[in-house]
C-alpha atoms as a PDB file:
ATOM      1  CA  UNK A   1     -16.619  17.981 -14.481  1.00  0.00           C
ATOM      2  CA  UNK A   2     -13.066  16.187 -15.442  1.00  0.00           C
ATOM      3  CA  UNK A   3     -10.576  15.621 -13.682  1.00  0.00           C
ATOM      4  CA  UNK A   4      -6.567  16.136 -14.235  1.00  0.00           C
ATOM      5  CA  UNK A   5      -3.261  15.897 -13.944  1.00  0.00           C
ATOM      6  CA  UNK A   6      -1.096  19.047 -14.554  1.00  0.00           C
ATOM      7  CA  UNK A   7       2.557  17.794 -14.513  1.00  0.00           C
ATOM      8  CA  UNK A   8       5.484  20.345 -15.438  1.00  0.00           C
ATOM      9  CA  UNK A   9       7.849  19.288 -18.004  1.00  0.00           C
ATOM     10  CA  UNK A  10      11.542  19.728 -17.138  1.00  0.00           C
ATOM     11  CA  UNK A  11      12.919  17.732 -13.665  1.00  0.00           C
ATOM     12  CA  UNK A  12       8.814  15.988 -13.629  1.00  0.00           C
ATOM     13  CA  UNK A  13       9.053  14.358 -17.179  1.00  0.00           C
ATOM     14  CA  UNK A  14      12.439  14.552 -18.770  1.00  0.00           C
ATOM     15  CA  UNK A  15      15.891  15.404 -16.932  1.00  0.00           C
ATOM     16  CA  UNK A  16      17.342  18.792 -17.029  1.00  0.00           C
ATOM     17  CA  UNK A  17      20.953  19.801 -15.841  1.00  0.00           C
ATOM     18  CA  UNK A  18      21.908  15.946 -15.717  1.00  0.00           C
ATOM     19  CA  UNK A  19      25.312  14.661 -17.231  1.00  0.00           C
ATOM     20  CA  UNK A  20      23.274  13.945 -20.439  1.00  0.00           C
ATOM     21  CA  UNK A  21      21.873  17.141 -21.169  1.00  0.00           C
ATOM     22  CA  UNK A  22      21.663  20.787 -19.506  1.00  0.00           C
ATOM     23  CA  UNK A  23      18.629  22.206 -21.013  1.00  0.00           C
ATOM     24  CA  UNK A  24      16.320  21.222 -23.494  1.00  0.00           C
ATOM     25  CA  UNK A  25      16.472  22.866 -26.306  1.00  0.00           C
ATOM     26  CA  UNK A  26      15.639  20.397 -29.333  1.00  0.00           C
ATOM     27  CA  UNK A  27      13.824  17.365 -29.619  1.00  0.00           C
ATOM     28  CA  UNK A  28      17.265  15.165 -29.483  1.00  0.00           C
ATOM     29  CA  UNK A  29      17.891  16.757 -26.221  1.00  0.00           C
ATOM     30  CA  UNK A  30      14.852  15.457 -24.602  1.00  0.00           C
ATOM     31  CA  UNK A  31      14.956  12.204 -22.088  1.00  0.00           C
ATOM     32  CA  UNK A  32      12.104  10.736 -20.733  1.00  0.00           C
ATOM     33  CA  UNK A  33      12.962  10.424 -16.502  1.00  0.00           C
ATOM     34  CA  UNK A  34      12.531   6.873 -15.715  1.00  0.00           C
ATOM     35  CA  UNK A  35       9.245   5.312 -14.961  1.00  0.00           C
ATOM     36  CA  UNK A  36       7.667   8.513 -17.164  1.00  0.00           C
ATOM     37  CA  UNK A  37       5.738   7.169 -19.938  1.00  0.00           C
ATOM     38  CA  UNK A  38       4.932   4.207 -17.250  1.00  0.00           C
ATOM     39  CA  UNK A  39       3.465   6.637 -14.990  1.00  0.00           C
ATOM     40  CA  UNK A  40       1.394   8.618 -17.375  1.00  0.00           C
ATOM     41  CA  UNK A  41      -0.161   5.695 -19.081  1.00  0.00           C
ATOM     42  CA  UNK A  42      -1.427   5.019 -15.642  1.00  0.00           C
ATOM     43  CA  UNK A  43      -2.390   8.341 -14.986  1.00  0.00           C
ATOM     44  CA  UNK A  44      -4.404   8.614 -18.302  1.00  0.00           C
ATOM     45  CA  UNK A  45      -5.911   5.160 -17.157  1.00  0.00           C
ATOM     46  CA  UNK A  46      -7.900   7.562 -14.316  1.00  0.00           C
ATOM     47  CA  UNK A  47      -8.026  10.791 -14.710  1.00  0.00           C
ATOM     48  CA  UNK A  48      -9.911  12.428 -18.528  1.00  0.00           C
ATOM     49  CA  UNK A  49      -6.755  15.064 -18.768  1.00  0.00           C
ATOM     50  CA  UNK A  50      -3.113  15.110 -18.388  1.00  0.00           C
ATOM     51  CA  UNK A  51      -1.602  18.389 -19.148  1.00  0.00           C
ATOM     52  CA  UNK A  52       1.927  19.766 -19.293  1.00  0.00           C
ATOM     53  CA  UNK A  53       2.598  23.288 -17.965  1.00  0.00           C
ATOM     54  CA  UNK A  54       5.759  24.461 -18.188  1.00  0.00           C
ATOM     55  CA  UNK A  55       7.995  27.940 -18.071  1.00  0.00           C
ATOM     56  CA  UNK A  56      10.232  28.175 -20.916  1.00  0.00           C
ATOM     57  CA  UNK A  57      11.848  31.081 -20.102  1.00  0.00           C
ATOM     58  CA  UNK A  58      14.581  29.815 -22.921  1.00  0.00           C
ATOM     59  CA  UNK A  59      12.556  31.415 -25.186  1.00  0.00           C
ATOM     60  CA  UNK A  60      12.289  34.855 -23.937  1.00  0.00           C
ATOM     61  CA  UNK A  61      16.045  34.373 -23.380  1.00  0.00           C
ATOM     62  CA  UNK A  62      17.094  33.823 -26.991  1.00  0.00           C
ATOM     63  CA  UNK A  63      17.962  30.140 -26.675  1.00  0.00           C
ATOM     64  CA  UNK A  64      15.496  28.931 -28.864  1.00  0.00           C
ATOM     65  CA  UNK A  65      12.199  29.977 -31.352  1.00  0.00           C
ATOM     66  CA  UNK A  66       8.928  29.387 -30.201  1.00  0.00           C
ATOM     67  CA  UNK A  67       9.269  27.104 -32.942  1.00  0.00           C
ATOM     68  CA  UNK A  68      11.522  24.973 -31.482  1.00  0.00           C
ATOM     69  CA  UNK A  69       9.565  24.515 -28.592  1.00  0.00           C
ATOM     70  CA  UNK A  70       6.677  23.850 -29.816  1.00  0.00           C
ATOM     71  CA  UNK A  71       8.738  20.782 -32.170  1.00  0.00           C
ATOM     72  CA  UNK A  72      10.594  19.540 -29.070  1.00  0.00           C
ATOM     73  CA  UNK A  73       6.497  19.678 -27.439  1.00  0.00           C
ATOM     74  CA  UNK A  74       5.290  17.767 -30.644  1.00  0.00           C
ATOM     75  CA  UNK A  75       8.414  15.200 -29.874  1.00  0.00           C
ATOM     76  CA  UNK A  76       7.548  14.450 -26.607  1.00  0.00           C
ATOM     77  CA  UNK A  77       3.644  13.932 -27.202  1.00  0.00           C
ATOM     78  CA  UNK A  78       4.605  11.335 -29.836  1.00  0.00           C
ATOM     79  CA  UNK A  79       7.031   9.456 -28.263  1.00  0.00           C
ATOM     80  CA  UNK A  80       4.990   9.026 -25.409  1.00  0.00           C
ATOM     81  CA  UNK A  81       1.953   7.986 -27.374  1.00  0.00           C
ATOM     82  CA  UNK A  82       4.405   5.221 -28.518  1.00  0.00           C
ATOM     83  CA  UNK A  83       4.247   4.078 -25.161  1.00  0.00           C
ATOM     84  CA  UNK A  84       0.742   4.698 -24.484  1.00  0.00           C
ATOM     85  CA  UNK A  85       0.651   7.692 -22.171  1.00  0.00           C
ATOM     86  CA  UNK A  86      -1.288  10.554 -23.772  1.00  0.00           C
ATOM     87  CA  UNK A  87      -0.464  13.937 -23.084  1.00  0.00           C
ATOM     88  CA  UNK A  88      -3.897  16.283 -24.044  1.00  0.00           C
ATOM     89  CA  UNK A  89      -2.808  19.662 -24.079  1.00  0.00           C
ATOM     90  CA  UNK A  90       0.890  21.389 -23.264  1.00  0.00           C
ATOM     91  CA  UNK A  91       0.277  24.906 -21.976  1.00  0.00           C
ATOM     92  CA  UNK A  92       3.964  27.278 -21.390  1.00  0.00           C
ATOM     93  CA  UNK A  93       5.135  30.507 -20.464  1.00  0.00           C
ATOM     94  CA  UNK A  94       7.612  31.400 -23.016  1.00  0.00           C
ATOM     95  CA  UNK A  95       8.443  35.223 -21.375  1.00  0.00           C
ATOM     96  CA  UNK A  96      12.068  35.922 -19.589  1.00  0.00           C
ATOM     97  CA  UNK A  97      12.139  34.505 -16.011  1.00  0.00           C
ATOM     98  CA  UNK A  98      11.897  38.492 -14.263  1.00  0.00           C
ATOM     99  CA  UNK A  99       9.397  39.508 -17.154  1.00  0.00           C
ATOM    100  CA  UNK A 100       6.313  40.099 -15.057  1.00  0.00           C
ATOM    101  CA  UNK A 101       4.440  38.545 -17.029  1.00  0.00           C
ATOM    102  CA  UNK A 102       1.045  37.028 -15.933  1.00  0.00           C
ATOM    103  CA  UNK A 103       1.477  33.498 -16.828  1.00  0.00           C
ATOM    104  CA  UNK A 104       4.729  32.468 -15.336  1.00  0.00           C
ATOM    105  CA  UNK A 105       4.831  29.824 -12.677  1.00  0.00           C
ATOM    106  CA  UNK A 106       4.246  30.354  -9.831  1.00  0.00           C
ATOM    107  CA  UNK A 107       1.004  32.256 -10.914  1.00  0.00           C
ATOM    108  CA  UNK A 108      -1.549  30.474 -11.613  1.00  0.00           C
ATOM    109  CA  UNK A 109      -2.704  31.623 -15.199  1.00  0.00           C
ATOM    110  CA  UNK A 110      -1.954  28.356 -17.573  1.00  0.00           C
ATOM    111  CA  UNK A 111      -3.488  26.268 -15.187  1.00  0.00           C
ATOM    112  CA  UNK A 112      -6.877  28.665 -14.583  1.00  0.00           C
ATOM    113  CA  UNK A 113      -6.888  28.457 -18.846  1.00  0.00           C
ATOM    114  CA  UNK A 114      -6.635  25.119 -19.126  1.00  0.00           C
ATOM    115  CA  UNK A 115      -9.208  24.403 -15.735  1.00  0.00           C
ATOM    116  CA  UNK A 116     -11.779  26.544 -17.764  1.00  0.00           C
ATOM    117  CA  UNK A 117     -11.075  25.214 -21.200  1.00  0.00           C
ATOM    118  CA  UNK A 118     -11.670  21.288 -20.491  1.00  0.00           C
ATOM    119  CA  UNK A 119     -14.052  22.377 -17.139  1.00  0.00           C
ATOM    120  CA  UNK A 120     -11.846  20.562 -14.897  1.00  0.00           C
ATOM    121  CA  UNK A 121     -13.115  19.504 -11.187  1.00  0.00           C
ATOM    122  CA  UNK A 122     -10.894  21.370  -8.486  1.00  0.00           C
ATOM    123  CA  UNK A 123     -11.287  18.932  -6.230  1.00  0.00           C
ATOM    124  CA  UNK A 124      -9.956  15.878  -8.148  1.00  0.00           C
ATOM    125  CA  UNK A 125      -6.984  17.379  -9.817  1.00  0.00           C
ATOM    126  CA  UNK A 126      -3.250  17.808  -9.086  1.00  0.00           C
ATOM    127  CA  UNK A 127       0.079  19.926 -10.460  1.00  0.00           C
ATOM    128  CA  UNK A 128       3.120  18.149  -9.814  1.00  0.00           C
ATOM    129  CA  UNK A 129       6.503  19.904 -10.153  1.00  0.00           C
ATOM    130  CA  UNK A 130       9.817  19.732  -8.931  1.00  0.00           C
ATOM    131  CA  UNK A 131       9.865  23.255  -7.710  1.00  0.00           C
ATOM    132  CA  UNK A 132       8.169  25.885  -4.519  1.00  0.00           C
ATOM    133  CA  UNK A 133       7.057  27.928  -7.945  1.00  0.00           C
ATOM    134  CA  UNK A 134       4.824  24.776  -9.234  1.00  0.00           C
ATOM    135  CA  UNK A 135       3.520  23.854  -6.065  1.00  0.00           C
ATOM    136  CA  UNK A 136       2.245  27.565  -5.389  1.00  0.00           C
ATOM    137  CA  UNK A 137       1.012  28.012  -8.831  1.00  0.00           C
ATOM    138  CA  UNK A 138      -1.417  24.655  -8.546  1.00  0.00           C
ATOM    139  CA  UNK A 139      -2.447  26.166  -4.312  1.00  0.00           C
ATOM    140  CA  UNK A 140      -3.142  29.422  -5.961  1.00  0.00           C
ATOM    141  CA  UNK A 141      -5.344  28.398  -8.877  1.00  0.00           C
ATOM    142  CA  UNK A 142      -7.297  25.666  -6.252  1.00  0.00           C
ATOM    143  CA  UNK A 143      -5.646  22.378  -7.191  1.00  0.00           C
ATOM    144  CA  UNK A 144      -3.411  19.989  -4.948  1.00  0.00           C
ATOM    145  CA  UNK A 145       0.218  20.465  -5.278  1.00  0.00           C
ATOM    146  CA  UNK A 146       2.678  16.955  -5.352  1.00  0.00           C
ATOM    147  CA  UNK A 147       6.458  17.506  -5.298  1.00  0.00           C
ATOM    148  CA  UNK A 148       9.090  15.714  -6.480  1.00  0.00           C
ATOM    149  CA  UNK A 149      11.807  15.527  -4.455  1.00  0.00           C
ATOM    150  CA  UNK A 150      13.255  15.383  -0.828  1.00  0.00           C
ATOM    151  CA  UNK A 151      10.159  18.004   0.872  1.00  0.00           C
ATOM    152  CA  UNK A 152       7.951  20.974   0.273  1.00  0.00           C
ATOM    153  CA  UNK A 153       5.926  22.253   3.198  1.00  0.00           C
ATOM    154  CA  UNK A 154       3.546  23.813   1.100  1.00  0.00           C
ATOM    155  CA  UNK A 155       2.637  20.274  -1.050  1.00  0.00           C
ATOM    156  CA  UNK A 156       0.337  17.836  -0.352  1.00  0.00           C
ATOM    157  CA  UNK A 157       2.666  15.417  -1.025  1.00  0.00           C
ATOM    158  CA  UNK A 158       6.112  14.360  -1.346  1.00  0.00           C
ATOM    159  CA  UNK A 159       7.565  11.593  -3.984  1.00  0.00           C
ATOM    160  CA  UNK A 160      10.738  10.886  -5.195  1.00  0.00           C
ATOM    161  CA  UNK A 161       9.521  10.784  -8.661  1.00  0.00           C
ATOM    162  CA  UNK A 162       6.306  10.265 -10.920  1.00  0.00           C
ATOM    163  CA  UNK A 163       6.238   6.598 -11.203  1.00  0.00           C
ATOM    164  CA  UNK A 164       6.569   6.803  -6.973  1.00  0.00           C
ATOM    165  CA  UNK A 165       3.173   9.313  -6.971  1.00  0.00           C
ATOM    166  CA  UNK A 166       0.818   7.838  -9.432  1.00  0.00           C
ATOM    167  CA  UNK A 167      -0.940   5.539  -6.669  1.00  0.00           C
ATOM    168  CA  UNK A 168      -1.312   8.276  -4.237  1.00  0.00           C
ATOM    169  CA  UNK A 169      -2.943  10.813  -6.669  1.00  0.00           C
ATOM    170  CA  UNK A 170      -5.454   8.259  -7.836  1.00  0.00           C
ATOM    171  CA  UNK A 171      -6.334   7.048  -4.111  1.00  0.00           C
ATOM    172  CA  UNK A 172      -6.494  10.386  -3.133  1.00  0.00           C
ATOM    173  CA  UNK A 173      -8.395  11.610  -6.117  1.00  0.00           C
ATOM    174  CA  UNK A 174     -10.872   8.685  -5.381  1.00  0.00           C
ATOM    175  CA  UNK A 175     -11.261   9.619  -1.638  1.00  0.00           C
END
């Protein structure tokens, strides 16, 4: 079994509603949080996955294609393969936030799919997110939850930021 790192996207790897840019929604509009690429090349070092799951409800909104996501997805991966942080699979929810749909955070869908697609180890994996709806969605399909930011009750721990929870996933995943 493999373990992995399920990370969401906006406010985990690149800001969102910052001076610099509101929302992502082109590949010019994306910037790497500091310490990112840092902190996934380290990640990569330990665990055989790191995937991005992400809502996007943008899409289902009319603020961009699916086709735009999927270029400002294809932008990210490269640019932090430049650095050497790998990113193996990006899995998103592209429905209205109030849709109903099954795969919106904080249900657990992407992250079952991707669990059964690479047969990924419970026990030595992680979703970190900025919000209640990606720590619930990780608790809910098995996995523990790290948030990023001031506290979460329902997390198993709290970081400031990536670069700040890289060492505690991988002693903990160890353990």
């Amino acid at each position: 079994m493999n373990k992995a790192v399920f990370l969401d996207r906006d406010g985990v790897i690149n800001e969102v509603l910052t001076d610099r840019v509101k929302f992502v929604n082109r590949p010019s509009d994306l910037y790497f949080l500091p310490g990112v690429p840092e902190a996934i090349k380290k990640l990569n070092a330990f665990f055989d996955y790191i995937f991005v799951v992400t809502n996007q409800g943008g899409v289902g909104l009319g603020f961009m294609k699916e086709s735009q996501l999927n270029k400002i997805h294809d932008h990210m991966i490269a640019e932090l393969k430049k650095e050497g942080a790998i990113i193996h699979d990006v899995a998103y929810c592209p429905h209205k936030p109030k849709a109903g749909c099954e795969c919106r955070k904080p249900k657990p869908k992407l992250i079952l799919e991707l669990i059964k697609k690479y047969e990924i180890d419970l026990s030595k994996s992680y979703m970190v997110g900025d919000t209640d709806t990606d720590i619930i969605a990780g608790k809910k399909a098995g996995i523990k939850g790290v948030f990023l930011g001031k506290s979460d009750p329902l997390a198993d721990a709290v970081f400031p930021d990536l670069i700040s929870a890289v060492d505690w996933i991988i002693e903990d995943a160890k353990a």
